[in-house]
N, C-alpha and C. Protein backbone atom coordinates (compact mmCIF):
# COMPACT_ATOMS: atom_id res chain seq x y z
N UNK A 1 35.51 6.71 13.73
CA UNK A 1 35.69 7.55 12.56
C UNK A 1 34.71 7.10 11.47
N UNK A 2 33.85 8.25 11.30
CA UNK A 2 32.64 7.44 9.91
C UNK A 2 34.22 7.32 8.98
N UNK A 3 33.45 6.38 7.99
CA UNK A 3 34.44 6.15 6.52
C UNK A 3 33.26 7.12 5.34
N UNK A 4 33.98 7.20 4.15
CA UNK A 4 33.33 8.41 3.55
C UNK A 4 32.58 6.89 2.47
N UNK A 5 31.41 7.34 2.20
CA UNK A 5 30.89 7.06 0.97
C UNK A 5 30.28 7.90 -0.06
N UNK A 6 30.48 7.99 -0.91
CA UNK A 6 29.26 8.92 -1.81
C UNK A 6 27.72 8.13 -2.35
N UNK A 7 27.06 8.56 -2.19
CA UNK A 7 25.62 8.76 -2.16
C UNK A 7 25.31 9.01 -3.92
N UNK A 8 24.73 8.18 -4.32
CA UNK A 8 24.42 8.54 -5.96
C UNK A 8 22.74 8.05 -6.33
N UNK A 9 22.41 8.22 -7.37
CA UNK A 9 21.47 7.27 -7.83
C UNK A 9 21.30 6.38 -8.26
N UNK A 10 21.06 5.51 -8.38
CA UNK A 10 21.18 4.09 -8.75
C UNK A 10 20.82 3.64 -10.58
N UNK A 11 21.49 3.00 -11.03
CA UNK A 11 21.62 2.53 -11.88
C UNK A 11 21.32 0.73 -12.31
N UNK A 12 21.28 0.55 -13.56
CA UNK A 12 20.92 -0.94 -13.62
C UNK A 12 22.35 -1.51 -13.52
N UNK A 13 23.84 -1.44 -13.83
CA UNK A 13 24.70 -2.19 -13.14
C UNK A 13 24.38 -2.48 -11.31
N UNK A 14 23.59 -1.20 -10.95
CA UNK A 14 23.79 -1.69 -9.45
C UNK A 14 22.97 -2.29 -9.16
N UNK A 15 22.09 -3.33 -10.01
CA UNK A 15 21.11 -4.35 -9.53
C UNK A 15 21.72 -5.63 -9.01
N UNK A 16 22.62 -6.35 -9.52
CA UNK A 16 23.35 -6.99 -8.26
C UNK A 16 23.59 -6.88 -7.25
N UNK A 17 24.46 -6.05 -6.86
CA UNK A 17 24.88 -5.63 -5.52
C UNK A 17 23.50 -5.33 -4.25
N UNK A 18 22.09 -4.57 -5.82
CA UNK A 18 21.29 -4.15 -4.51
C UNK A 18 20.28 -5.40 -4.08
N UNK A 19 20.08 -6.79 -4.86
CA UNK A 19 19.73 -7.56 -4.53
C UNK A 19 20.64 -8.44 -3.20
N UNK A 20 21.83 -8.33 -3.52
CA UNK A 20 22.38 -9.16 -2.30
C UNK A 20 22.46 -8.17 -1.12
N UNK A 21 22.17 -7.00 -1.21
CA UNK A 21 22.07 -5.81 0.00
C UNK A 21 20.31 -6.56 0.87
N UNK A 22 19.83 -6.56 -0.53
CA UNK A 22 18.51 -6.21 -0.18
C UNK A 22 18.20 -8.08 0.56
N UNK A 23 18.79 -8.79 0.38
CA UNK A 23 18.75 -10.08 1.00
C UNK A 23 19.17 -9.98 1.84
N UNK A 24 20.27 -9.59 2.50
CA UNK A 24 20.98 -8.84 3.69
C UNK A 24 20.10 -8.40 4.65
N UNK A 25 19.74 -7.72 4.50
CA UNK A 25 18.52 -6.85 5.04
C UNK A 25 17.09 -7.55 5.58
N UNK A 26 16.78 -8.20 4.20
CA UNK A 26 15.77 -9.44 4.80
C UNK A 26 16.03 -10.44 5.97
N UNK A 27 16.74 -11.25 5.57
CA UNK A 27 17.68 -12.16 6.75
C UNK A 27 17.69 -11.42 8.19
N UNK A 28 17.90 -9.92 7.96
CA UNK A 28 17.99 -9.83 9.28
C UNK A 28 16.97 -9.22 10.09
N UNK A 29 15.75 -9.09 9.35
CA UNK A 29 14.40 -9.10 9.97
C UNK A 29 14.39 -10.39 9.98
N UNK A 30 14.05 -11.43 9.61
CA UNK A 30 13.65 -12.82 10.04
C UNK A 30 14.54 -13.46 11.02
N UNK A 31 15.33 -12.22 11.43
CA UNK A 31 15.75 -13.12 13.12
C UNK A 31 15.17 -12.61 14.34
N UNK A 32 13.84 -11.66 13.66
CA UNK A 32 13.75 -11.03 14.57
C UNK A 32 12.04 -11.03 14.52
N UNK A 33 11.86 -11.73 12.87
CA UNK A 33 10.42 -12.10 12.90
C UNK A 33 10.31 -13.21 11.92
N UNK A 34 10.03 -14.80 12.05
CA UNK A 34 10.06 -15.29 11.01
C UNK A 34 9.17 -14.95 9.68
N UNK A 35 7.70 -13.61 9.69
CA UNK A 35 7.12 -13.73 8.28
C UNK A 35 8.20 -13.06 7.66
N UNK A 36 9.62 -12.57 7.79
CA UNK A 36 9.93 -12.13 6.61
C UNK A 36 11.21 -13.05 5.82
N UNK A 37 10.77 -14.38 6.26
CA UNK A 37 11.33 -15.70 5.36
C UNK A 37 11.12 -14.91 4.21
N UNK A 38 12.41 -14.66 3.25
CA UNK A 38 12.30 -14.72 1.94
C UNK A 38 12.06 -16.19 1.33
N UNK A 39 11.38 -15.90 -0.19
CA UNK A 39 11.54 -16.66 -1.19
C UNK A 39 13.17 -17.33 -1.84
N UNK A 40 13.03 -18.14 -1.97
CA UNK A 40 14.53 -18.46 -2.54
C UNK A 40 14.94 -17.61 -4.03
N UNK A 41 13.84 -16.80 -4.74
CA UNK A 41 14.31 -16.39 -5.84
C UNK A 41 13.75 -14.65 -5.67
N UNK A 42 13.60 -14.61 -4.25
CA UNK A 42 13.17 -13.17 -3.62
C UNK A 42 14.02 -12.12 -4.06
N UNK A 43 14.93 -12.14 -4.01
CA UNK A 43 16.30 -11.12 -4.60
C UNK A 43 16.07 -11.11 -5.91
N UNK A 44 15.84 -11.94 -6.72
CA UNK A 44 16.03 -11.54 -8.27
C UNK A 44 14.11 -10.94 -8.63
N UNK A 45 13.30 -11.66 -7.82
CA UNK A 45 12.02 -10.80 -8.05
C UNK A 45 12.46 -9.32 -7.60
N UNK A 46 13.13 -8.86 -6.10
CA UNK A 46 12.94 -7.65 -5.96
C UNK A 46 14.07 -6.83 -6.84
N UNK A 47 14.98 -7.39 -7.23
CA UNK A 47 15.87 -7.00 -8.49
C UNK A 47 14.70 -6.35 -9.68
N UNK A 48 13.95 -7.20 -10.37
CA UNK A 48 13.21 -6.80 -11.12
C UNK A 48 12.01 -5.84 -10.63
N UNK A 49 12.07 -5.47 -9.69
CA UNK A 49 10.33 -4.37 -8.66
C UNK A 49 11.09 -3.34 -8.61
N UNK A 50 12.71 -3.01 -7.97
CA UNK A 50 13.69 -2.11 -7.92
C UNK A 50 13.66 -1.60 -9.40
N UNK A 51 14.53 -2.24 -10.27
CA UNK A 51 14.30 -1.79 -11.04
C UNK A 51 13.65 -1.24 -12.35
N UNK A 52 12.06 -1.11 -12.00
CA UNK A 52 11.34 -0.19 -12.46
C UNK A 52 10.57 1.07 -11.85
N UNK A 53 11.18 0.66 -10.40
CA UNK A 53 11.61 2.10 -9.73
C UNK A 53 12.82 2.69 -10.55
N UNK A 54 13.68 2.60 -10.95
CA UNK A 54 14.87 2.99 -10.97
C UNK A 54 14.28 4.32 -12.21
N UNK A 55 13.53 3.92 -13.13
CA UNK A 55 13.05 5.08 -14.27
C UNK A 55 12.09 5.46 -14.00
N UNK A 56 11.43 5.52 -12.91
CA UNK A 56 9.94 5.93 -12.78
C UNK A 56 10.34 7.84 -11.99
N UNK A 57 9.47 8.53 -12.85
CA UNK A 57 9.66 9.93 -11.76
C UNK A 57 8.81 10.02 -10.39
N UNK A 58 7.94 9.06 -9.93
CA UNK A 58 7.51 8.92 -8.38
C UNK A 58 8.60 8.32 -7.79
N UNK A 59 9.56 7.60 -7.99
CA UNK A 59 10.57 6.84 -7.52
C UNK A 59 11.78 7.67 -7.14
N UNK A 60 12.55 7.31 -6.37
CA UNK A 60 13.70 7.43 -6.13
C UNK A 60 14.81 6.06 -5.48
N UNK A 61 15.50 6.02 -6.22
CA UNK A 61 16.59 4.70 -5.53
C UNK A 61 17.62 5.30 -5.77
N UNK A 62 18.66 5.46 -4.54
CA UNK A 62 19.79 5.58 -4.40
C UNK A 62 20.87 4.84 -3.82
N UNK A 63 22.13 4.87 -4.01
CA UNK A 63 23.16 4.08 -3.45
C UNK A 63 24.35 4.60 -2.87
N UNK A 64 24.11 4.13 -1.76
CA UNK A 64 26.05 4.28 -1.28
C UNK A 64 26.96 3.64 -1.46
N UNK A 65 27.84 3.98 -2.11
CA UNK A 65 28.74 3.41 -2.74
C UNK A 65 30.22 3.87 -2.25
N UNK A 66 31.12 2.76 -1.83
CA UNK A 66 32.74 3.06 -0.96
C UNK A 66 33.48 1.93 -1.87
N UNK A 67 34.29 2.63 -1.85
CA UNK A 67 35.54 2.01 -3.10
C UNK A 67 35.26 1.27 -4.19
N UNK A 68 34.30 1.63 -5.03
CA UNK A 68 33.48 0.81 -6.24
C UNK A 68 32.48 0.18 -5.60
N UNK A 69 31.81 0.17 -4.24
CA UNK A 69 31.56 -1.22 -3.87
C UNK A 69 29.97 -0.52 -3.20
N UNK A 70 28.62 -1.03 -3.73
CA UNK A 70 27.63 -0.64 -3.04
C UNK A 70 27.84 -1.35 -1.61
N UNK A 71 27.56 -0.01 -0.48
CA UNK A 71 27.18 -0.52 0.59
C UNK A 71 26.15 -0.56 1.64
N UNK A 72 24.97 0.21 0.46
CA UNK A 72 23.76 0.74 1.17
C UNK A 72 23.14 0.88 -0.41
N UNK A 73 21.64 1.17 0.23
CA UNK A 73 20.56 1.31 -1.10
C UNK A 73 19.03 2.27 0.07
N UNK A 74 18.98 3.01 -0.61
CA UNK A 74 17.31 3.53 -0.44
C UNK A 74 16.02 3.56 -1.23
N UNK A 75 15.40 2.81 -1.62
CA UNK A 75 14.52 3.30 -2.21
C UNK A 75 13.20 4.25 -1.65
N UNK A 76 12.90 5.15 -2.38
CA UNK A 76 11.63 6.05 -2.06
C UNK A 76 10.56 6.53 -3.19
N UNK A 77 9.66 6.71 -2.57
CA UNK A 77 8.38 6.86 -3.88
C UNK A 77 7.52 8.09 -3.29
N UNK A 78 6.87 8.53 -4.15
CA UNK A 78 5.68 9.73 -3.52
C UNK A 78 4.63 9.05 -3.73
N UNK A 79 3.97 9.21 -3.05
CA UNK A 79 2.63 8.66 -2.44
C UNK A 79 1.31 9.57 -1.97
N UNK A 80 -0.08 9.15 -2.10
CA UNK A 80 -0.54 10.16 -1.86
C UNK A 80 -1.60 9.52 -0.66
N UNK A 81 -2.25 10.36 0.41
CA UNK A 81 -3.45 9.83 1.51
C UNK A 81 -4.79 10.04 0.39
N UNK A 82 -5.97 9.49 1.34
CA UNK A 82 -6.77 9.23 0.05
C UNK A 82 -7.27 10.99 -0.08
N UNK A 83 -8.35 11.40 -0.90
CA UNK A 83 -8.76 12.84 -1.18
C UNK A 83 -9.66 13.43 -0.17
N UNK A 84 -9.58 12.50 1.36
CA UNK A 84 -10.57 12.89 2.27
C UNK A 84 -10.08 13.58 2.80
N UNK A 85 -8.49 13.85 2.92
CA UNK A 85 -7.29 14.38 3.99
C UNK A 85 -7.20 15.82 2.85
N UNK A 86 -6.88 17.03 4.05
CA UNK A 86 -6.51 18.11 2.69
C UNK A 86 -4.70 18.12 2.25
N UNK A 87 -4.41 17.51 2.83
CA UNK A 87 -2.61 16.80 3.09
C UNK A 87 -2.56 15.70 2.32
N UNK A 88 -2.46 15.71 1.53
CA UNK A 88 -2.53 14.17 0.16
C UNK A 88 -1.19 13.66 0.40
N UNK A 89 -0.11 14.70 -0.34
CA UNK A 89 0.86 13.99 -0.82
C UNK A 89 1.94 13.90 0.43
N UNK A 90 2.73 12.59 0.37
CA UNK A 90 3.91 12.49 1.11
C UNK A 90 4.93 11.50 0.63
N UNK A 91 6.05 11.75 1.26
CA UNK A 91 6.91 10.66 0.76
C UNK A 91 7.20 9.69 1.50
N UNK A 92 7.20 8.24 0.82
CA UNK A 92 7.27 6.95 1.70
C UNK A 92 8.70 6.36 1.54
N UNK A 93 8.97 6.34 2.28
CA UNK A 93 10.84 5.56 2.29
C UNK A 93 10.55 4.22 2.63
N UNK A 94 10.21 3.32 1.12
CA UNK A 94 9.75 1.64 1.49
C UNK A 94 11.48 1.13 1.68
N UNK A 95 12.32 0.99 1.61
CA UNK A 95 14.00 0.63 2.50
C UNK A 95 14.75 1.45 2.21
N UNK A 96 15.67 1.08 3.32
CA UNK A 96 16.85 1.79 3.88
C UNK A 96 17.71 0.67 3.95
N UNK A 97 18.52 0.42 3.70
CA UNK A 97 19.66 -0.79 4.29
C UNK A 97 20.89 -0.21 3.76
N UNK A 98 21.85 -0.92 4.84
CA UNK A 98 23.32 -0.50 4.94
C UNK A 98 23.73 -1.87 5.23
N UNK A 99 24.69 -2.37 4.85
CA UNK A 99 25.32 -3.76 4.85
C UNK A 99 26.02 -3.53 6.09
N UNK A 100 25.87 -4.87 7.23
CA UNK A 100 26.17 -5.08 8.67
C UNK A 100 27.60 -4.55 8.76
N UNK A 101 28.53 -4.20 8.14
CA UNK A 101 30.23 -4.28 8.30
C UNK A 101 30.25 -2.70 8.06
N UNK A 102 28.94 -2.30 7.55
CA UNK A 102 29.36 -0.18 7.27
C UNK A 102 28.17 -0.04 8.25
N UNK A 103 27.52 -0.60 9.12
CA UNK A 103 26.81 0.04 9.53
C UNK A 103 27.46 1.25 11.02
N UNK A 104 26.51 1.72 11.34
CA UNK A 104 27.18 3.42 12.32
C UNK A 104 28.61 4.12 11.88
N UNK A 105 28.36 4.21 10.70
CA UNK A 105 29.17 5.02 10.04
C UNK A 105 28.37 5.76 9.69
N UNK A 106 27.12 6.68 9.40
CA UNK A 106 26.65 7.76 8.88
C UNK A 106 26.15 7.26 7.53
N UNK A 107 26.31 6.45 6.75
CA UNK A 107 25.60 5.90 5.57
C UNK A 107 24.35 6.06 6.12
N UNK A 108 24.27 5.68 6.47
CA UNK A 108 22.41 5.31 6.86
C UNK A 108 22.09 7.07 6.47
N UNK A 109 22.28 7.34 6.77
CA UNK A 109 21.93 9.17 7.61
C UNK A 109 22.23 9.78 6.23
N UNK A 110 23.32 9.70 5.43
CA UNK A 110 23.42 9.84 4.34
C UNK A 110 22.56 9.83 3.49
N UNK A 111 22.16 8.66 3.09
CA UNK A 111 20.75 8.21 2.67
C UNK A 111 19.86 8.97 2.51
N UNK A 112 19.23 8.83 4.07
CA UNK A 112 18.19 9.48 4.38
C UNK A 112 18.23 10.93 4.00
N UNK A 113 19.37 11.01 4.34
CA UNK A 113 19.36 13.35 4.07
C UNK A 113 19.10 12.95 2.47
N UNK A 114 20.44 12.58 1.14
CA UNK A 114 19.57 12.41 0.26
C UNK A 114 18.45 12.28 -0.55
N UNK A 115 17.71 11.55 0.01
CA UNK A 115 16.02 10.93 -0.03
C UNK A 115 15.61 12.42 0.34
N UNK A 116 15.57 13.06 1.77
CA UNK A 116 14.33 14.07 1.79
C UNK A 116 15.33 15.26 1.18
N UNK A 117 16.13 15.10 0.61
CA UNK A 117 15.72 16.62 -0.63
C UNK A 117 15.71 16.07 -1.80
N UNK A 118 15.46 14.81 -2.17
CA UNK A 118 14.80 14.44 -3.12
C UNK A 118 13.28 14.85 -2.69
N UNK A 119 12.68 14.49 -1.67
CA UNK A 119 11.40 14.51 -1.48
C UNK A 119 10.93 16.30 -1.54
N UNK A 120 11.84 17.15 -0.94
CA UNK A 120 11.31 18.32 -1.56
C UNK A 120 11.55 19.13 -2.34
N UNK A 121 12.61 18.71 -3.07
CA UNK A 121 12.90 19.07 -4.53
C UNK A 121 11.50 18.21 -5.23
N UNK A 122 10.84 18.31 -4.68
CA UNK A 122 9.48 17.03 -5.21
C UNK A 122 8.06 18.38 -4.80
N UNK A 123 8.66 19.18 -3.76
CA UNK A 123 7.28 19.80 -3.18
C UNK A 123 6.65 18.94 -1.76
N UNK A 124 7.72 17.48 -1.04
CA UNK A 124 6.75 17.01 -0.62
C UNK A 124 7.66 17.61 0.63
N UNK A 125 6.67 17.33 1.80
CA UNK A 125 7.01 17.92 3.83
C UNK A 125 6.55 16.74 4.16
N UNK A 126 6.18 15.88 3.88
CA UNK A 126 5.80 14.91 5.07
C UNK A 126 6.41 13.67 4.53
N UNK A 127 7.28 13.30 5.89
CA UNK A 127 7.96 11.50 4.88
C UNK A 127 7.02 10.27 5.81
N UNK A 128 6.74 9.34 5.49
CA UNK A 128 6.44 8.09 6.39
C UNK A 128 7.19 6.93 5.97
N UNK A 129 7.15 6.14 6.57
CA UNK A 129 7.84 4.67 6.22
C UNK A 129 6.91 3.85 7.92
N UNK A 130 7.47 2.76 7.21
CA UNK A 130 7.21 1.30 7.92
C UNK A 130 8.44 0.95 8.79
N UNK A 131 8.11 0.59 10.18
CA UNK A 131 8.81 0.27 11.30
C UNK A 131 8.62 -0.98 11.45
N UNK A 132 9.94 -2.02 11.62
CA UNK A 132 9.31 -3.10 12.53
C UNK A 132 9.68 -3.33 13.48
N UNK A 133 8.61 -3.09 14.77
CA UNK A 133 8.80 -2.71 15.98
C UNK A 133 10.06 -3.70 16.62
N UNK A 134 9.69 -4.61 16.66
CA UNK A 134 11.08 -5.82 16.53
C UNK A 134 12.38 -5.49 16.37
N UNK A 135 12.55 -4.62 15.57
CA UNK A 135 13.81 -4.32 14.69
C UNK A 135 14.55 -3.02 15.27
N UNK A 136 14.96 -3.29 17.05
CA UNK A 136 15.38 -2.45 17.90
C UNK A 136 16.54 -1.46 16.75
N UNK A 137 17.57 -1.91 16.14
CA UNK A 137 18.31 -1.03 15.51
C UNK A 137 17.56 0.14 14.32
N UNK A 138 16.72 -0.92 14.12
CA UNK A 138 15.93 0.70 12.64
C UNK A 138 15.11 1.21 13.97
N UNK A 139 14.51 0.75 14.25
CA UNK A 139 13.76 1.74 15.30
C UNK A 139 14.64 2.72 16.16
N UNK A 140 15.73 2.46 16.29
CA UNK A 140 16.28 3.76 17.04
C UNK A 140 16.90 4.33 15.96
N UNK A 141 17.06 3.96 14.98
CA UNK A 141 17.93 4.78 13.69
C UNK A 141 17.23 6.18 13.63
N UNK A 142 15.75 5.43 13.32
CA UNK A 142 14.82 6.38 12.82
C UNK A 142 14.29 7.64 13.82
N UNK A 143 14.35 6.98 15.24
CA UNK A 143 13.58 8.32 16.07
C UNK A 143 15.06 8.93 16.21
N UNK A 144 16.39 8.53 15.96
CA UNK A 144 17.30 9.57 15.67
C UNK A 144 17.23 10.58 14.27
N UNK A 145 16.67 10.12 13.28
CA UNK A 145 16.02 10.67 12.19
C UNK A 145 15.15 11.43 12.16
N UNK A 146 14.63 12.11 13.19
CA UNK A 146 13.80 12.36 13.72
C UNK A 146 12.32 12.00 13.33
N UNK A 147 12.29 10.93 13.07
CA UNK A 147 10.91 10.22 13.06
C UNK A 147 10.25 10.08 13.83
N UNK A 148 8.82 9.93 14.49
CA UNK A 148 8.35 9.66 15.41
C UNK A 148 7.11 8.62 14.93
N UNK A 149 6.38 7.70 15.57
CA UNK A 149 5.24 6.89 15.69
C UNK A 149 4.24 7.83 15.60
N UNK A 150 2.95 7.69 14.93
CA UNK A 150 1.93 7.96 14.50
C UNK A 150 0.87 7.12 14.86
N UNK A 151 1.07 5.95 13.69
CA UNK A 151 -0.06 4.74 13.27
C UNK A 151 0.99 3.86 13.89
N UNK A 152 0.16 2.51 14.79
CA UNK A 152 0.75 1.22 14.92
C UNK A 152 -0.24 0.78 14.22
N UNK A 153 0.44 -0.27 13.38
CA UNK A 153 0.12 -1.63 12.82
C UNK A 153 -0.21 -2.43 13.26
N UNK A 154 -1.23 -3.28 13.42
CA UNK A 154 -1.51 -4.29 14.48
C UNK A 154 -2.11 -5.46 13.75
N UNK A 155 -1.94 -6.90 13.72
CA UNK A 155 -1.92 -7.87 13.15
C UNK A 155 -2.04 -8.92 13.61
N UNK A 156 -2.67 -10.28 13.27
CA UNK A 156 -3.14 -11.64 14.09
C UNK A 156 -2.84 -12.56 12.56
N UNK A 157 -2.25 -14.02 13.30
CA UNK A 157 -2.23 -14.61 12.33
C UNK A 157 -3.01 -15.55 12.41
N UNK A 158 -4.08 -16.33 11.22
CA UNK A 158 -4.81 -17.04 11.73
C UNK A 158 -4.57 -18.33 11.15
């Protein structure tokens, strides 16, 4: 049985909650890749990066929120390809997270529907975001989202 949350926009009370979401989230890419070791004061930097998304009109951050209690966060921005493409603008969904105890309940999906009619209440059709291939659960979230692969990323550390 999904549980219900409502879906809102985010606010500066919900900068707590979305820093310990958003640490949440980190942690659990770095079990699956150590570069995304956070900083020990990583949450209160991305506390402060969030929220100046939070007033910006390229931005969008939203929250799911179940019984007073954030249990998810999206942020999204419009973005443009450079002026060589005749397709400039699109929207980038830089996170998605749902806290491990609500996850496959439909939050996630929530979210996301949110976000793209934000994105075309914007004018925009094309969304992208960042995969990490590693990260078997967002990766199947998303080609249920109907996302598909485009560009791989490819990287060496030296």
């Amino acid at each position: 049985m999904k549980s219900y949350a409502s879906i809102r926009k985010a606010i500066s009370a919900d900068l707590p909650a979305i820093g310990e979401l958003w640490k949440e989230f980190i942690d659990f890419h770095k079990k699956r890749d150590p570069h995304f070791t956070r900083a020990a004061d990583g949450h209160e930097v991305f506390k402060e990066f969030i929220s100046g998304h939070m007033t910006a009109e390229t931005s969008c951050v939203l929250v799911a929120e179940q019984d007073g209690e954030a249990v998810g966060y999206c942020l999204a921005t419009l973005a443009k390809h450079p002026p060589v493409f005749e397709n400039q603008d699109y929207g980038m969904v830089c996170d998605l997270a749902v806290t491990e105890r609500c996850r496959r309940n439909g939050i996630g999906e929530r979210l996301f529907r949110a976000v793209q009619t934000w994105f075309v209440d914007c004018g925009i059709h094309r969304i992208e975001l960042r995969v990490v291939v590693a990260n078997e659960t967002s990766t199947a979230f998303w080609r249920k989202m109907g996302l598909n692969p485009y560009i791989t990323t490819v990287f060496k550390s030296i």
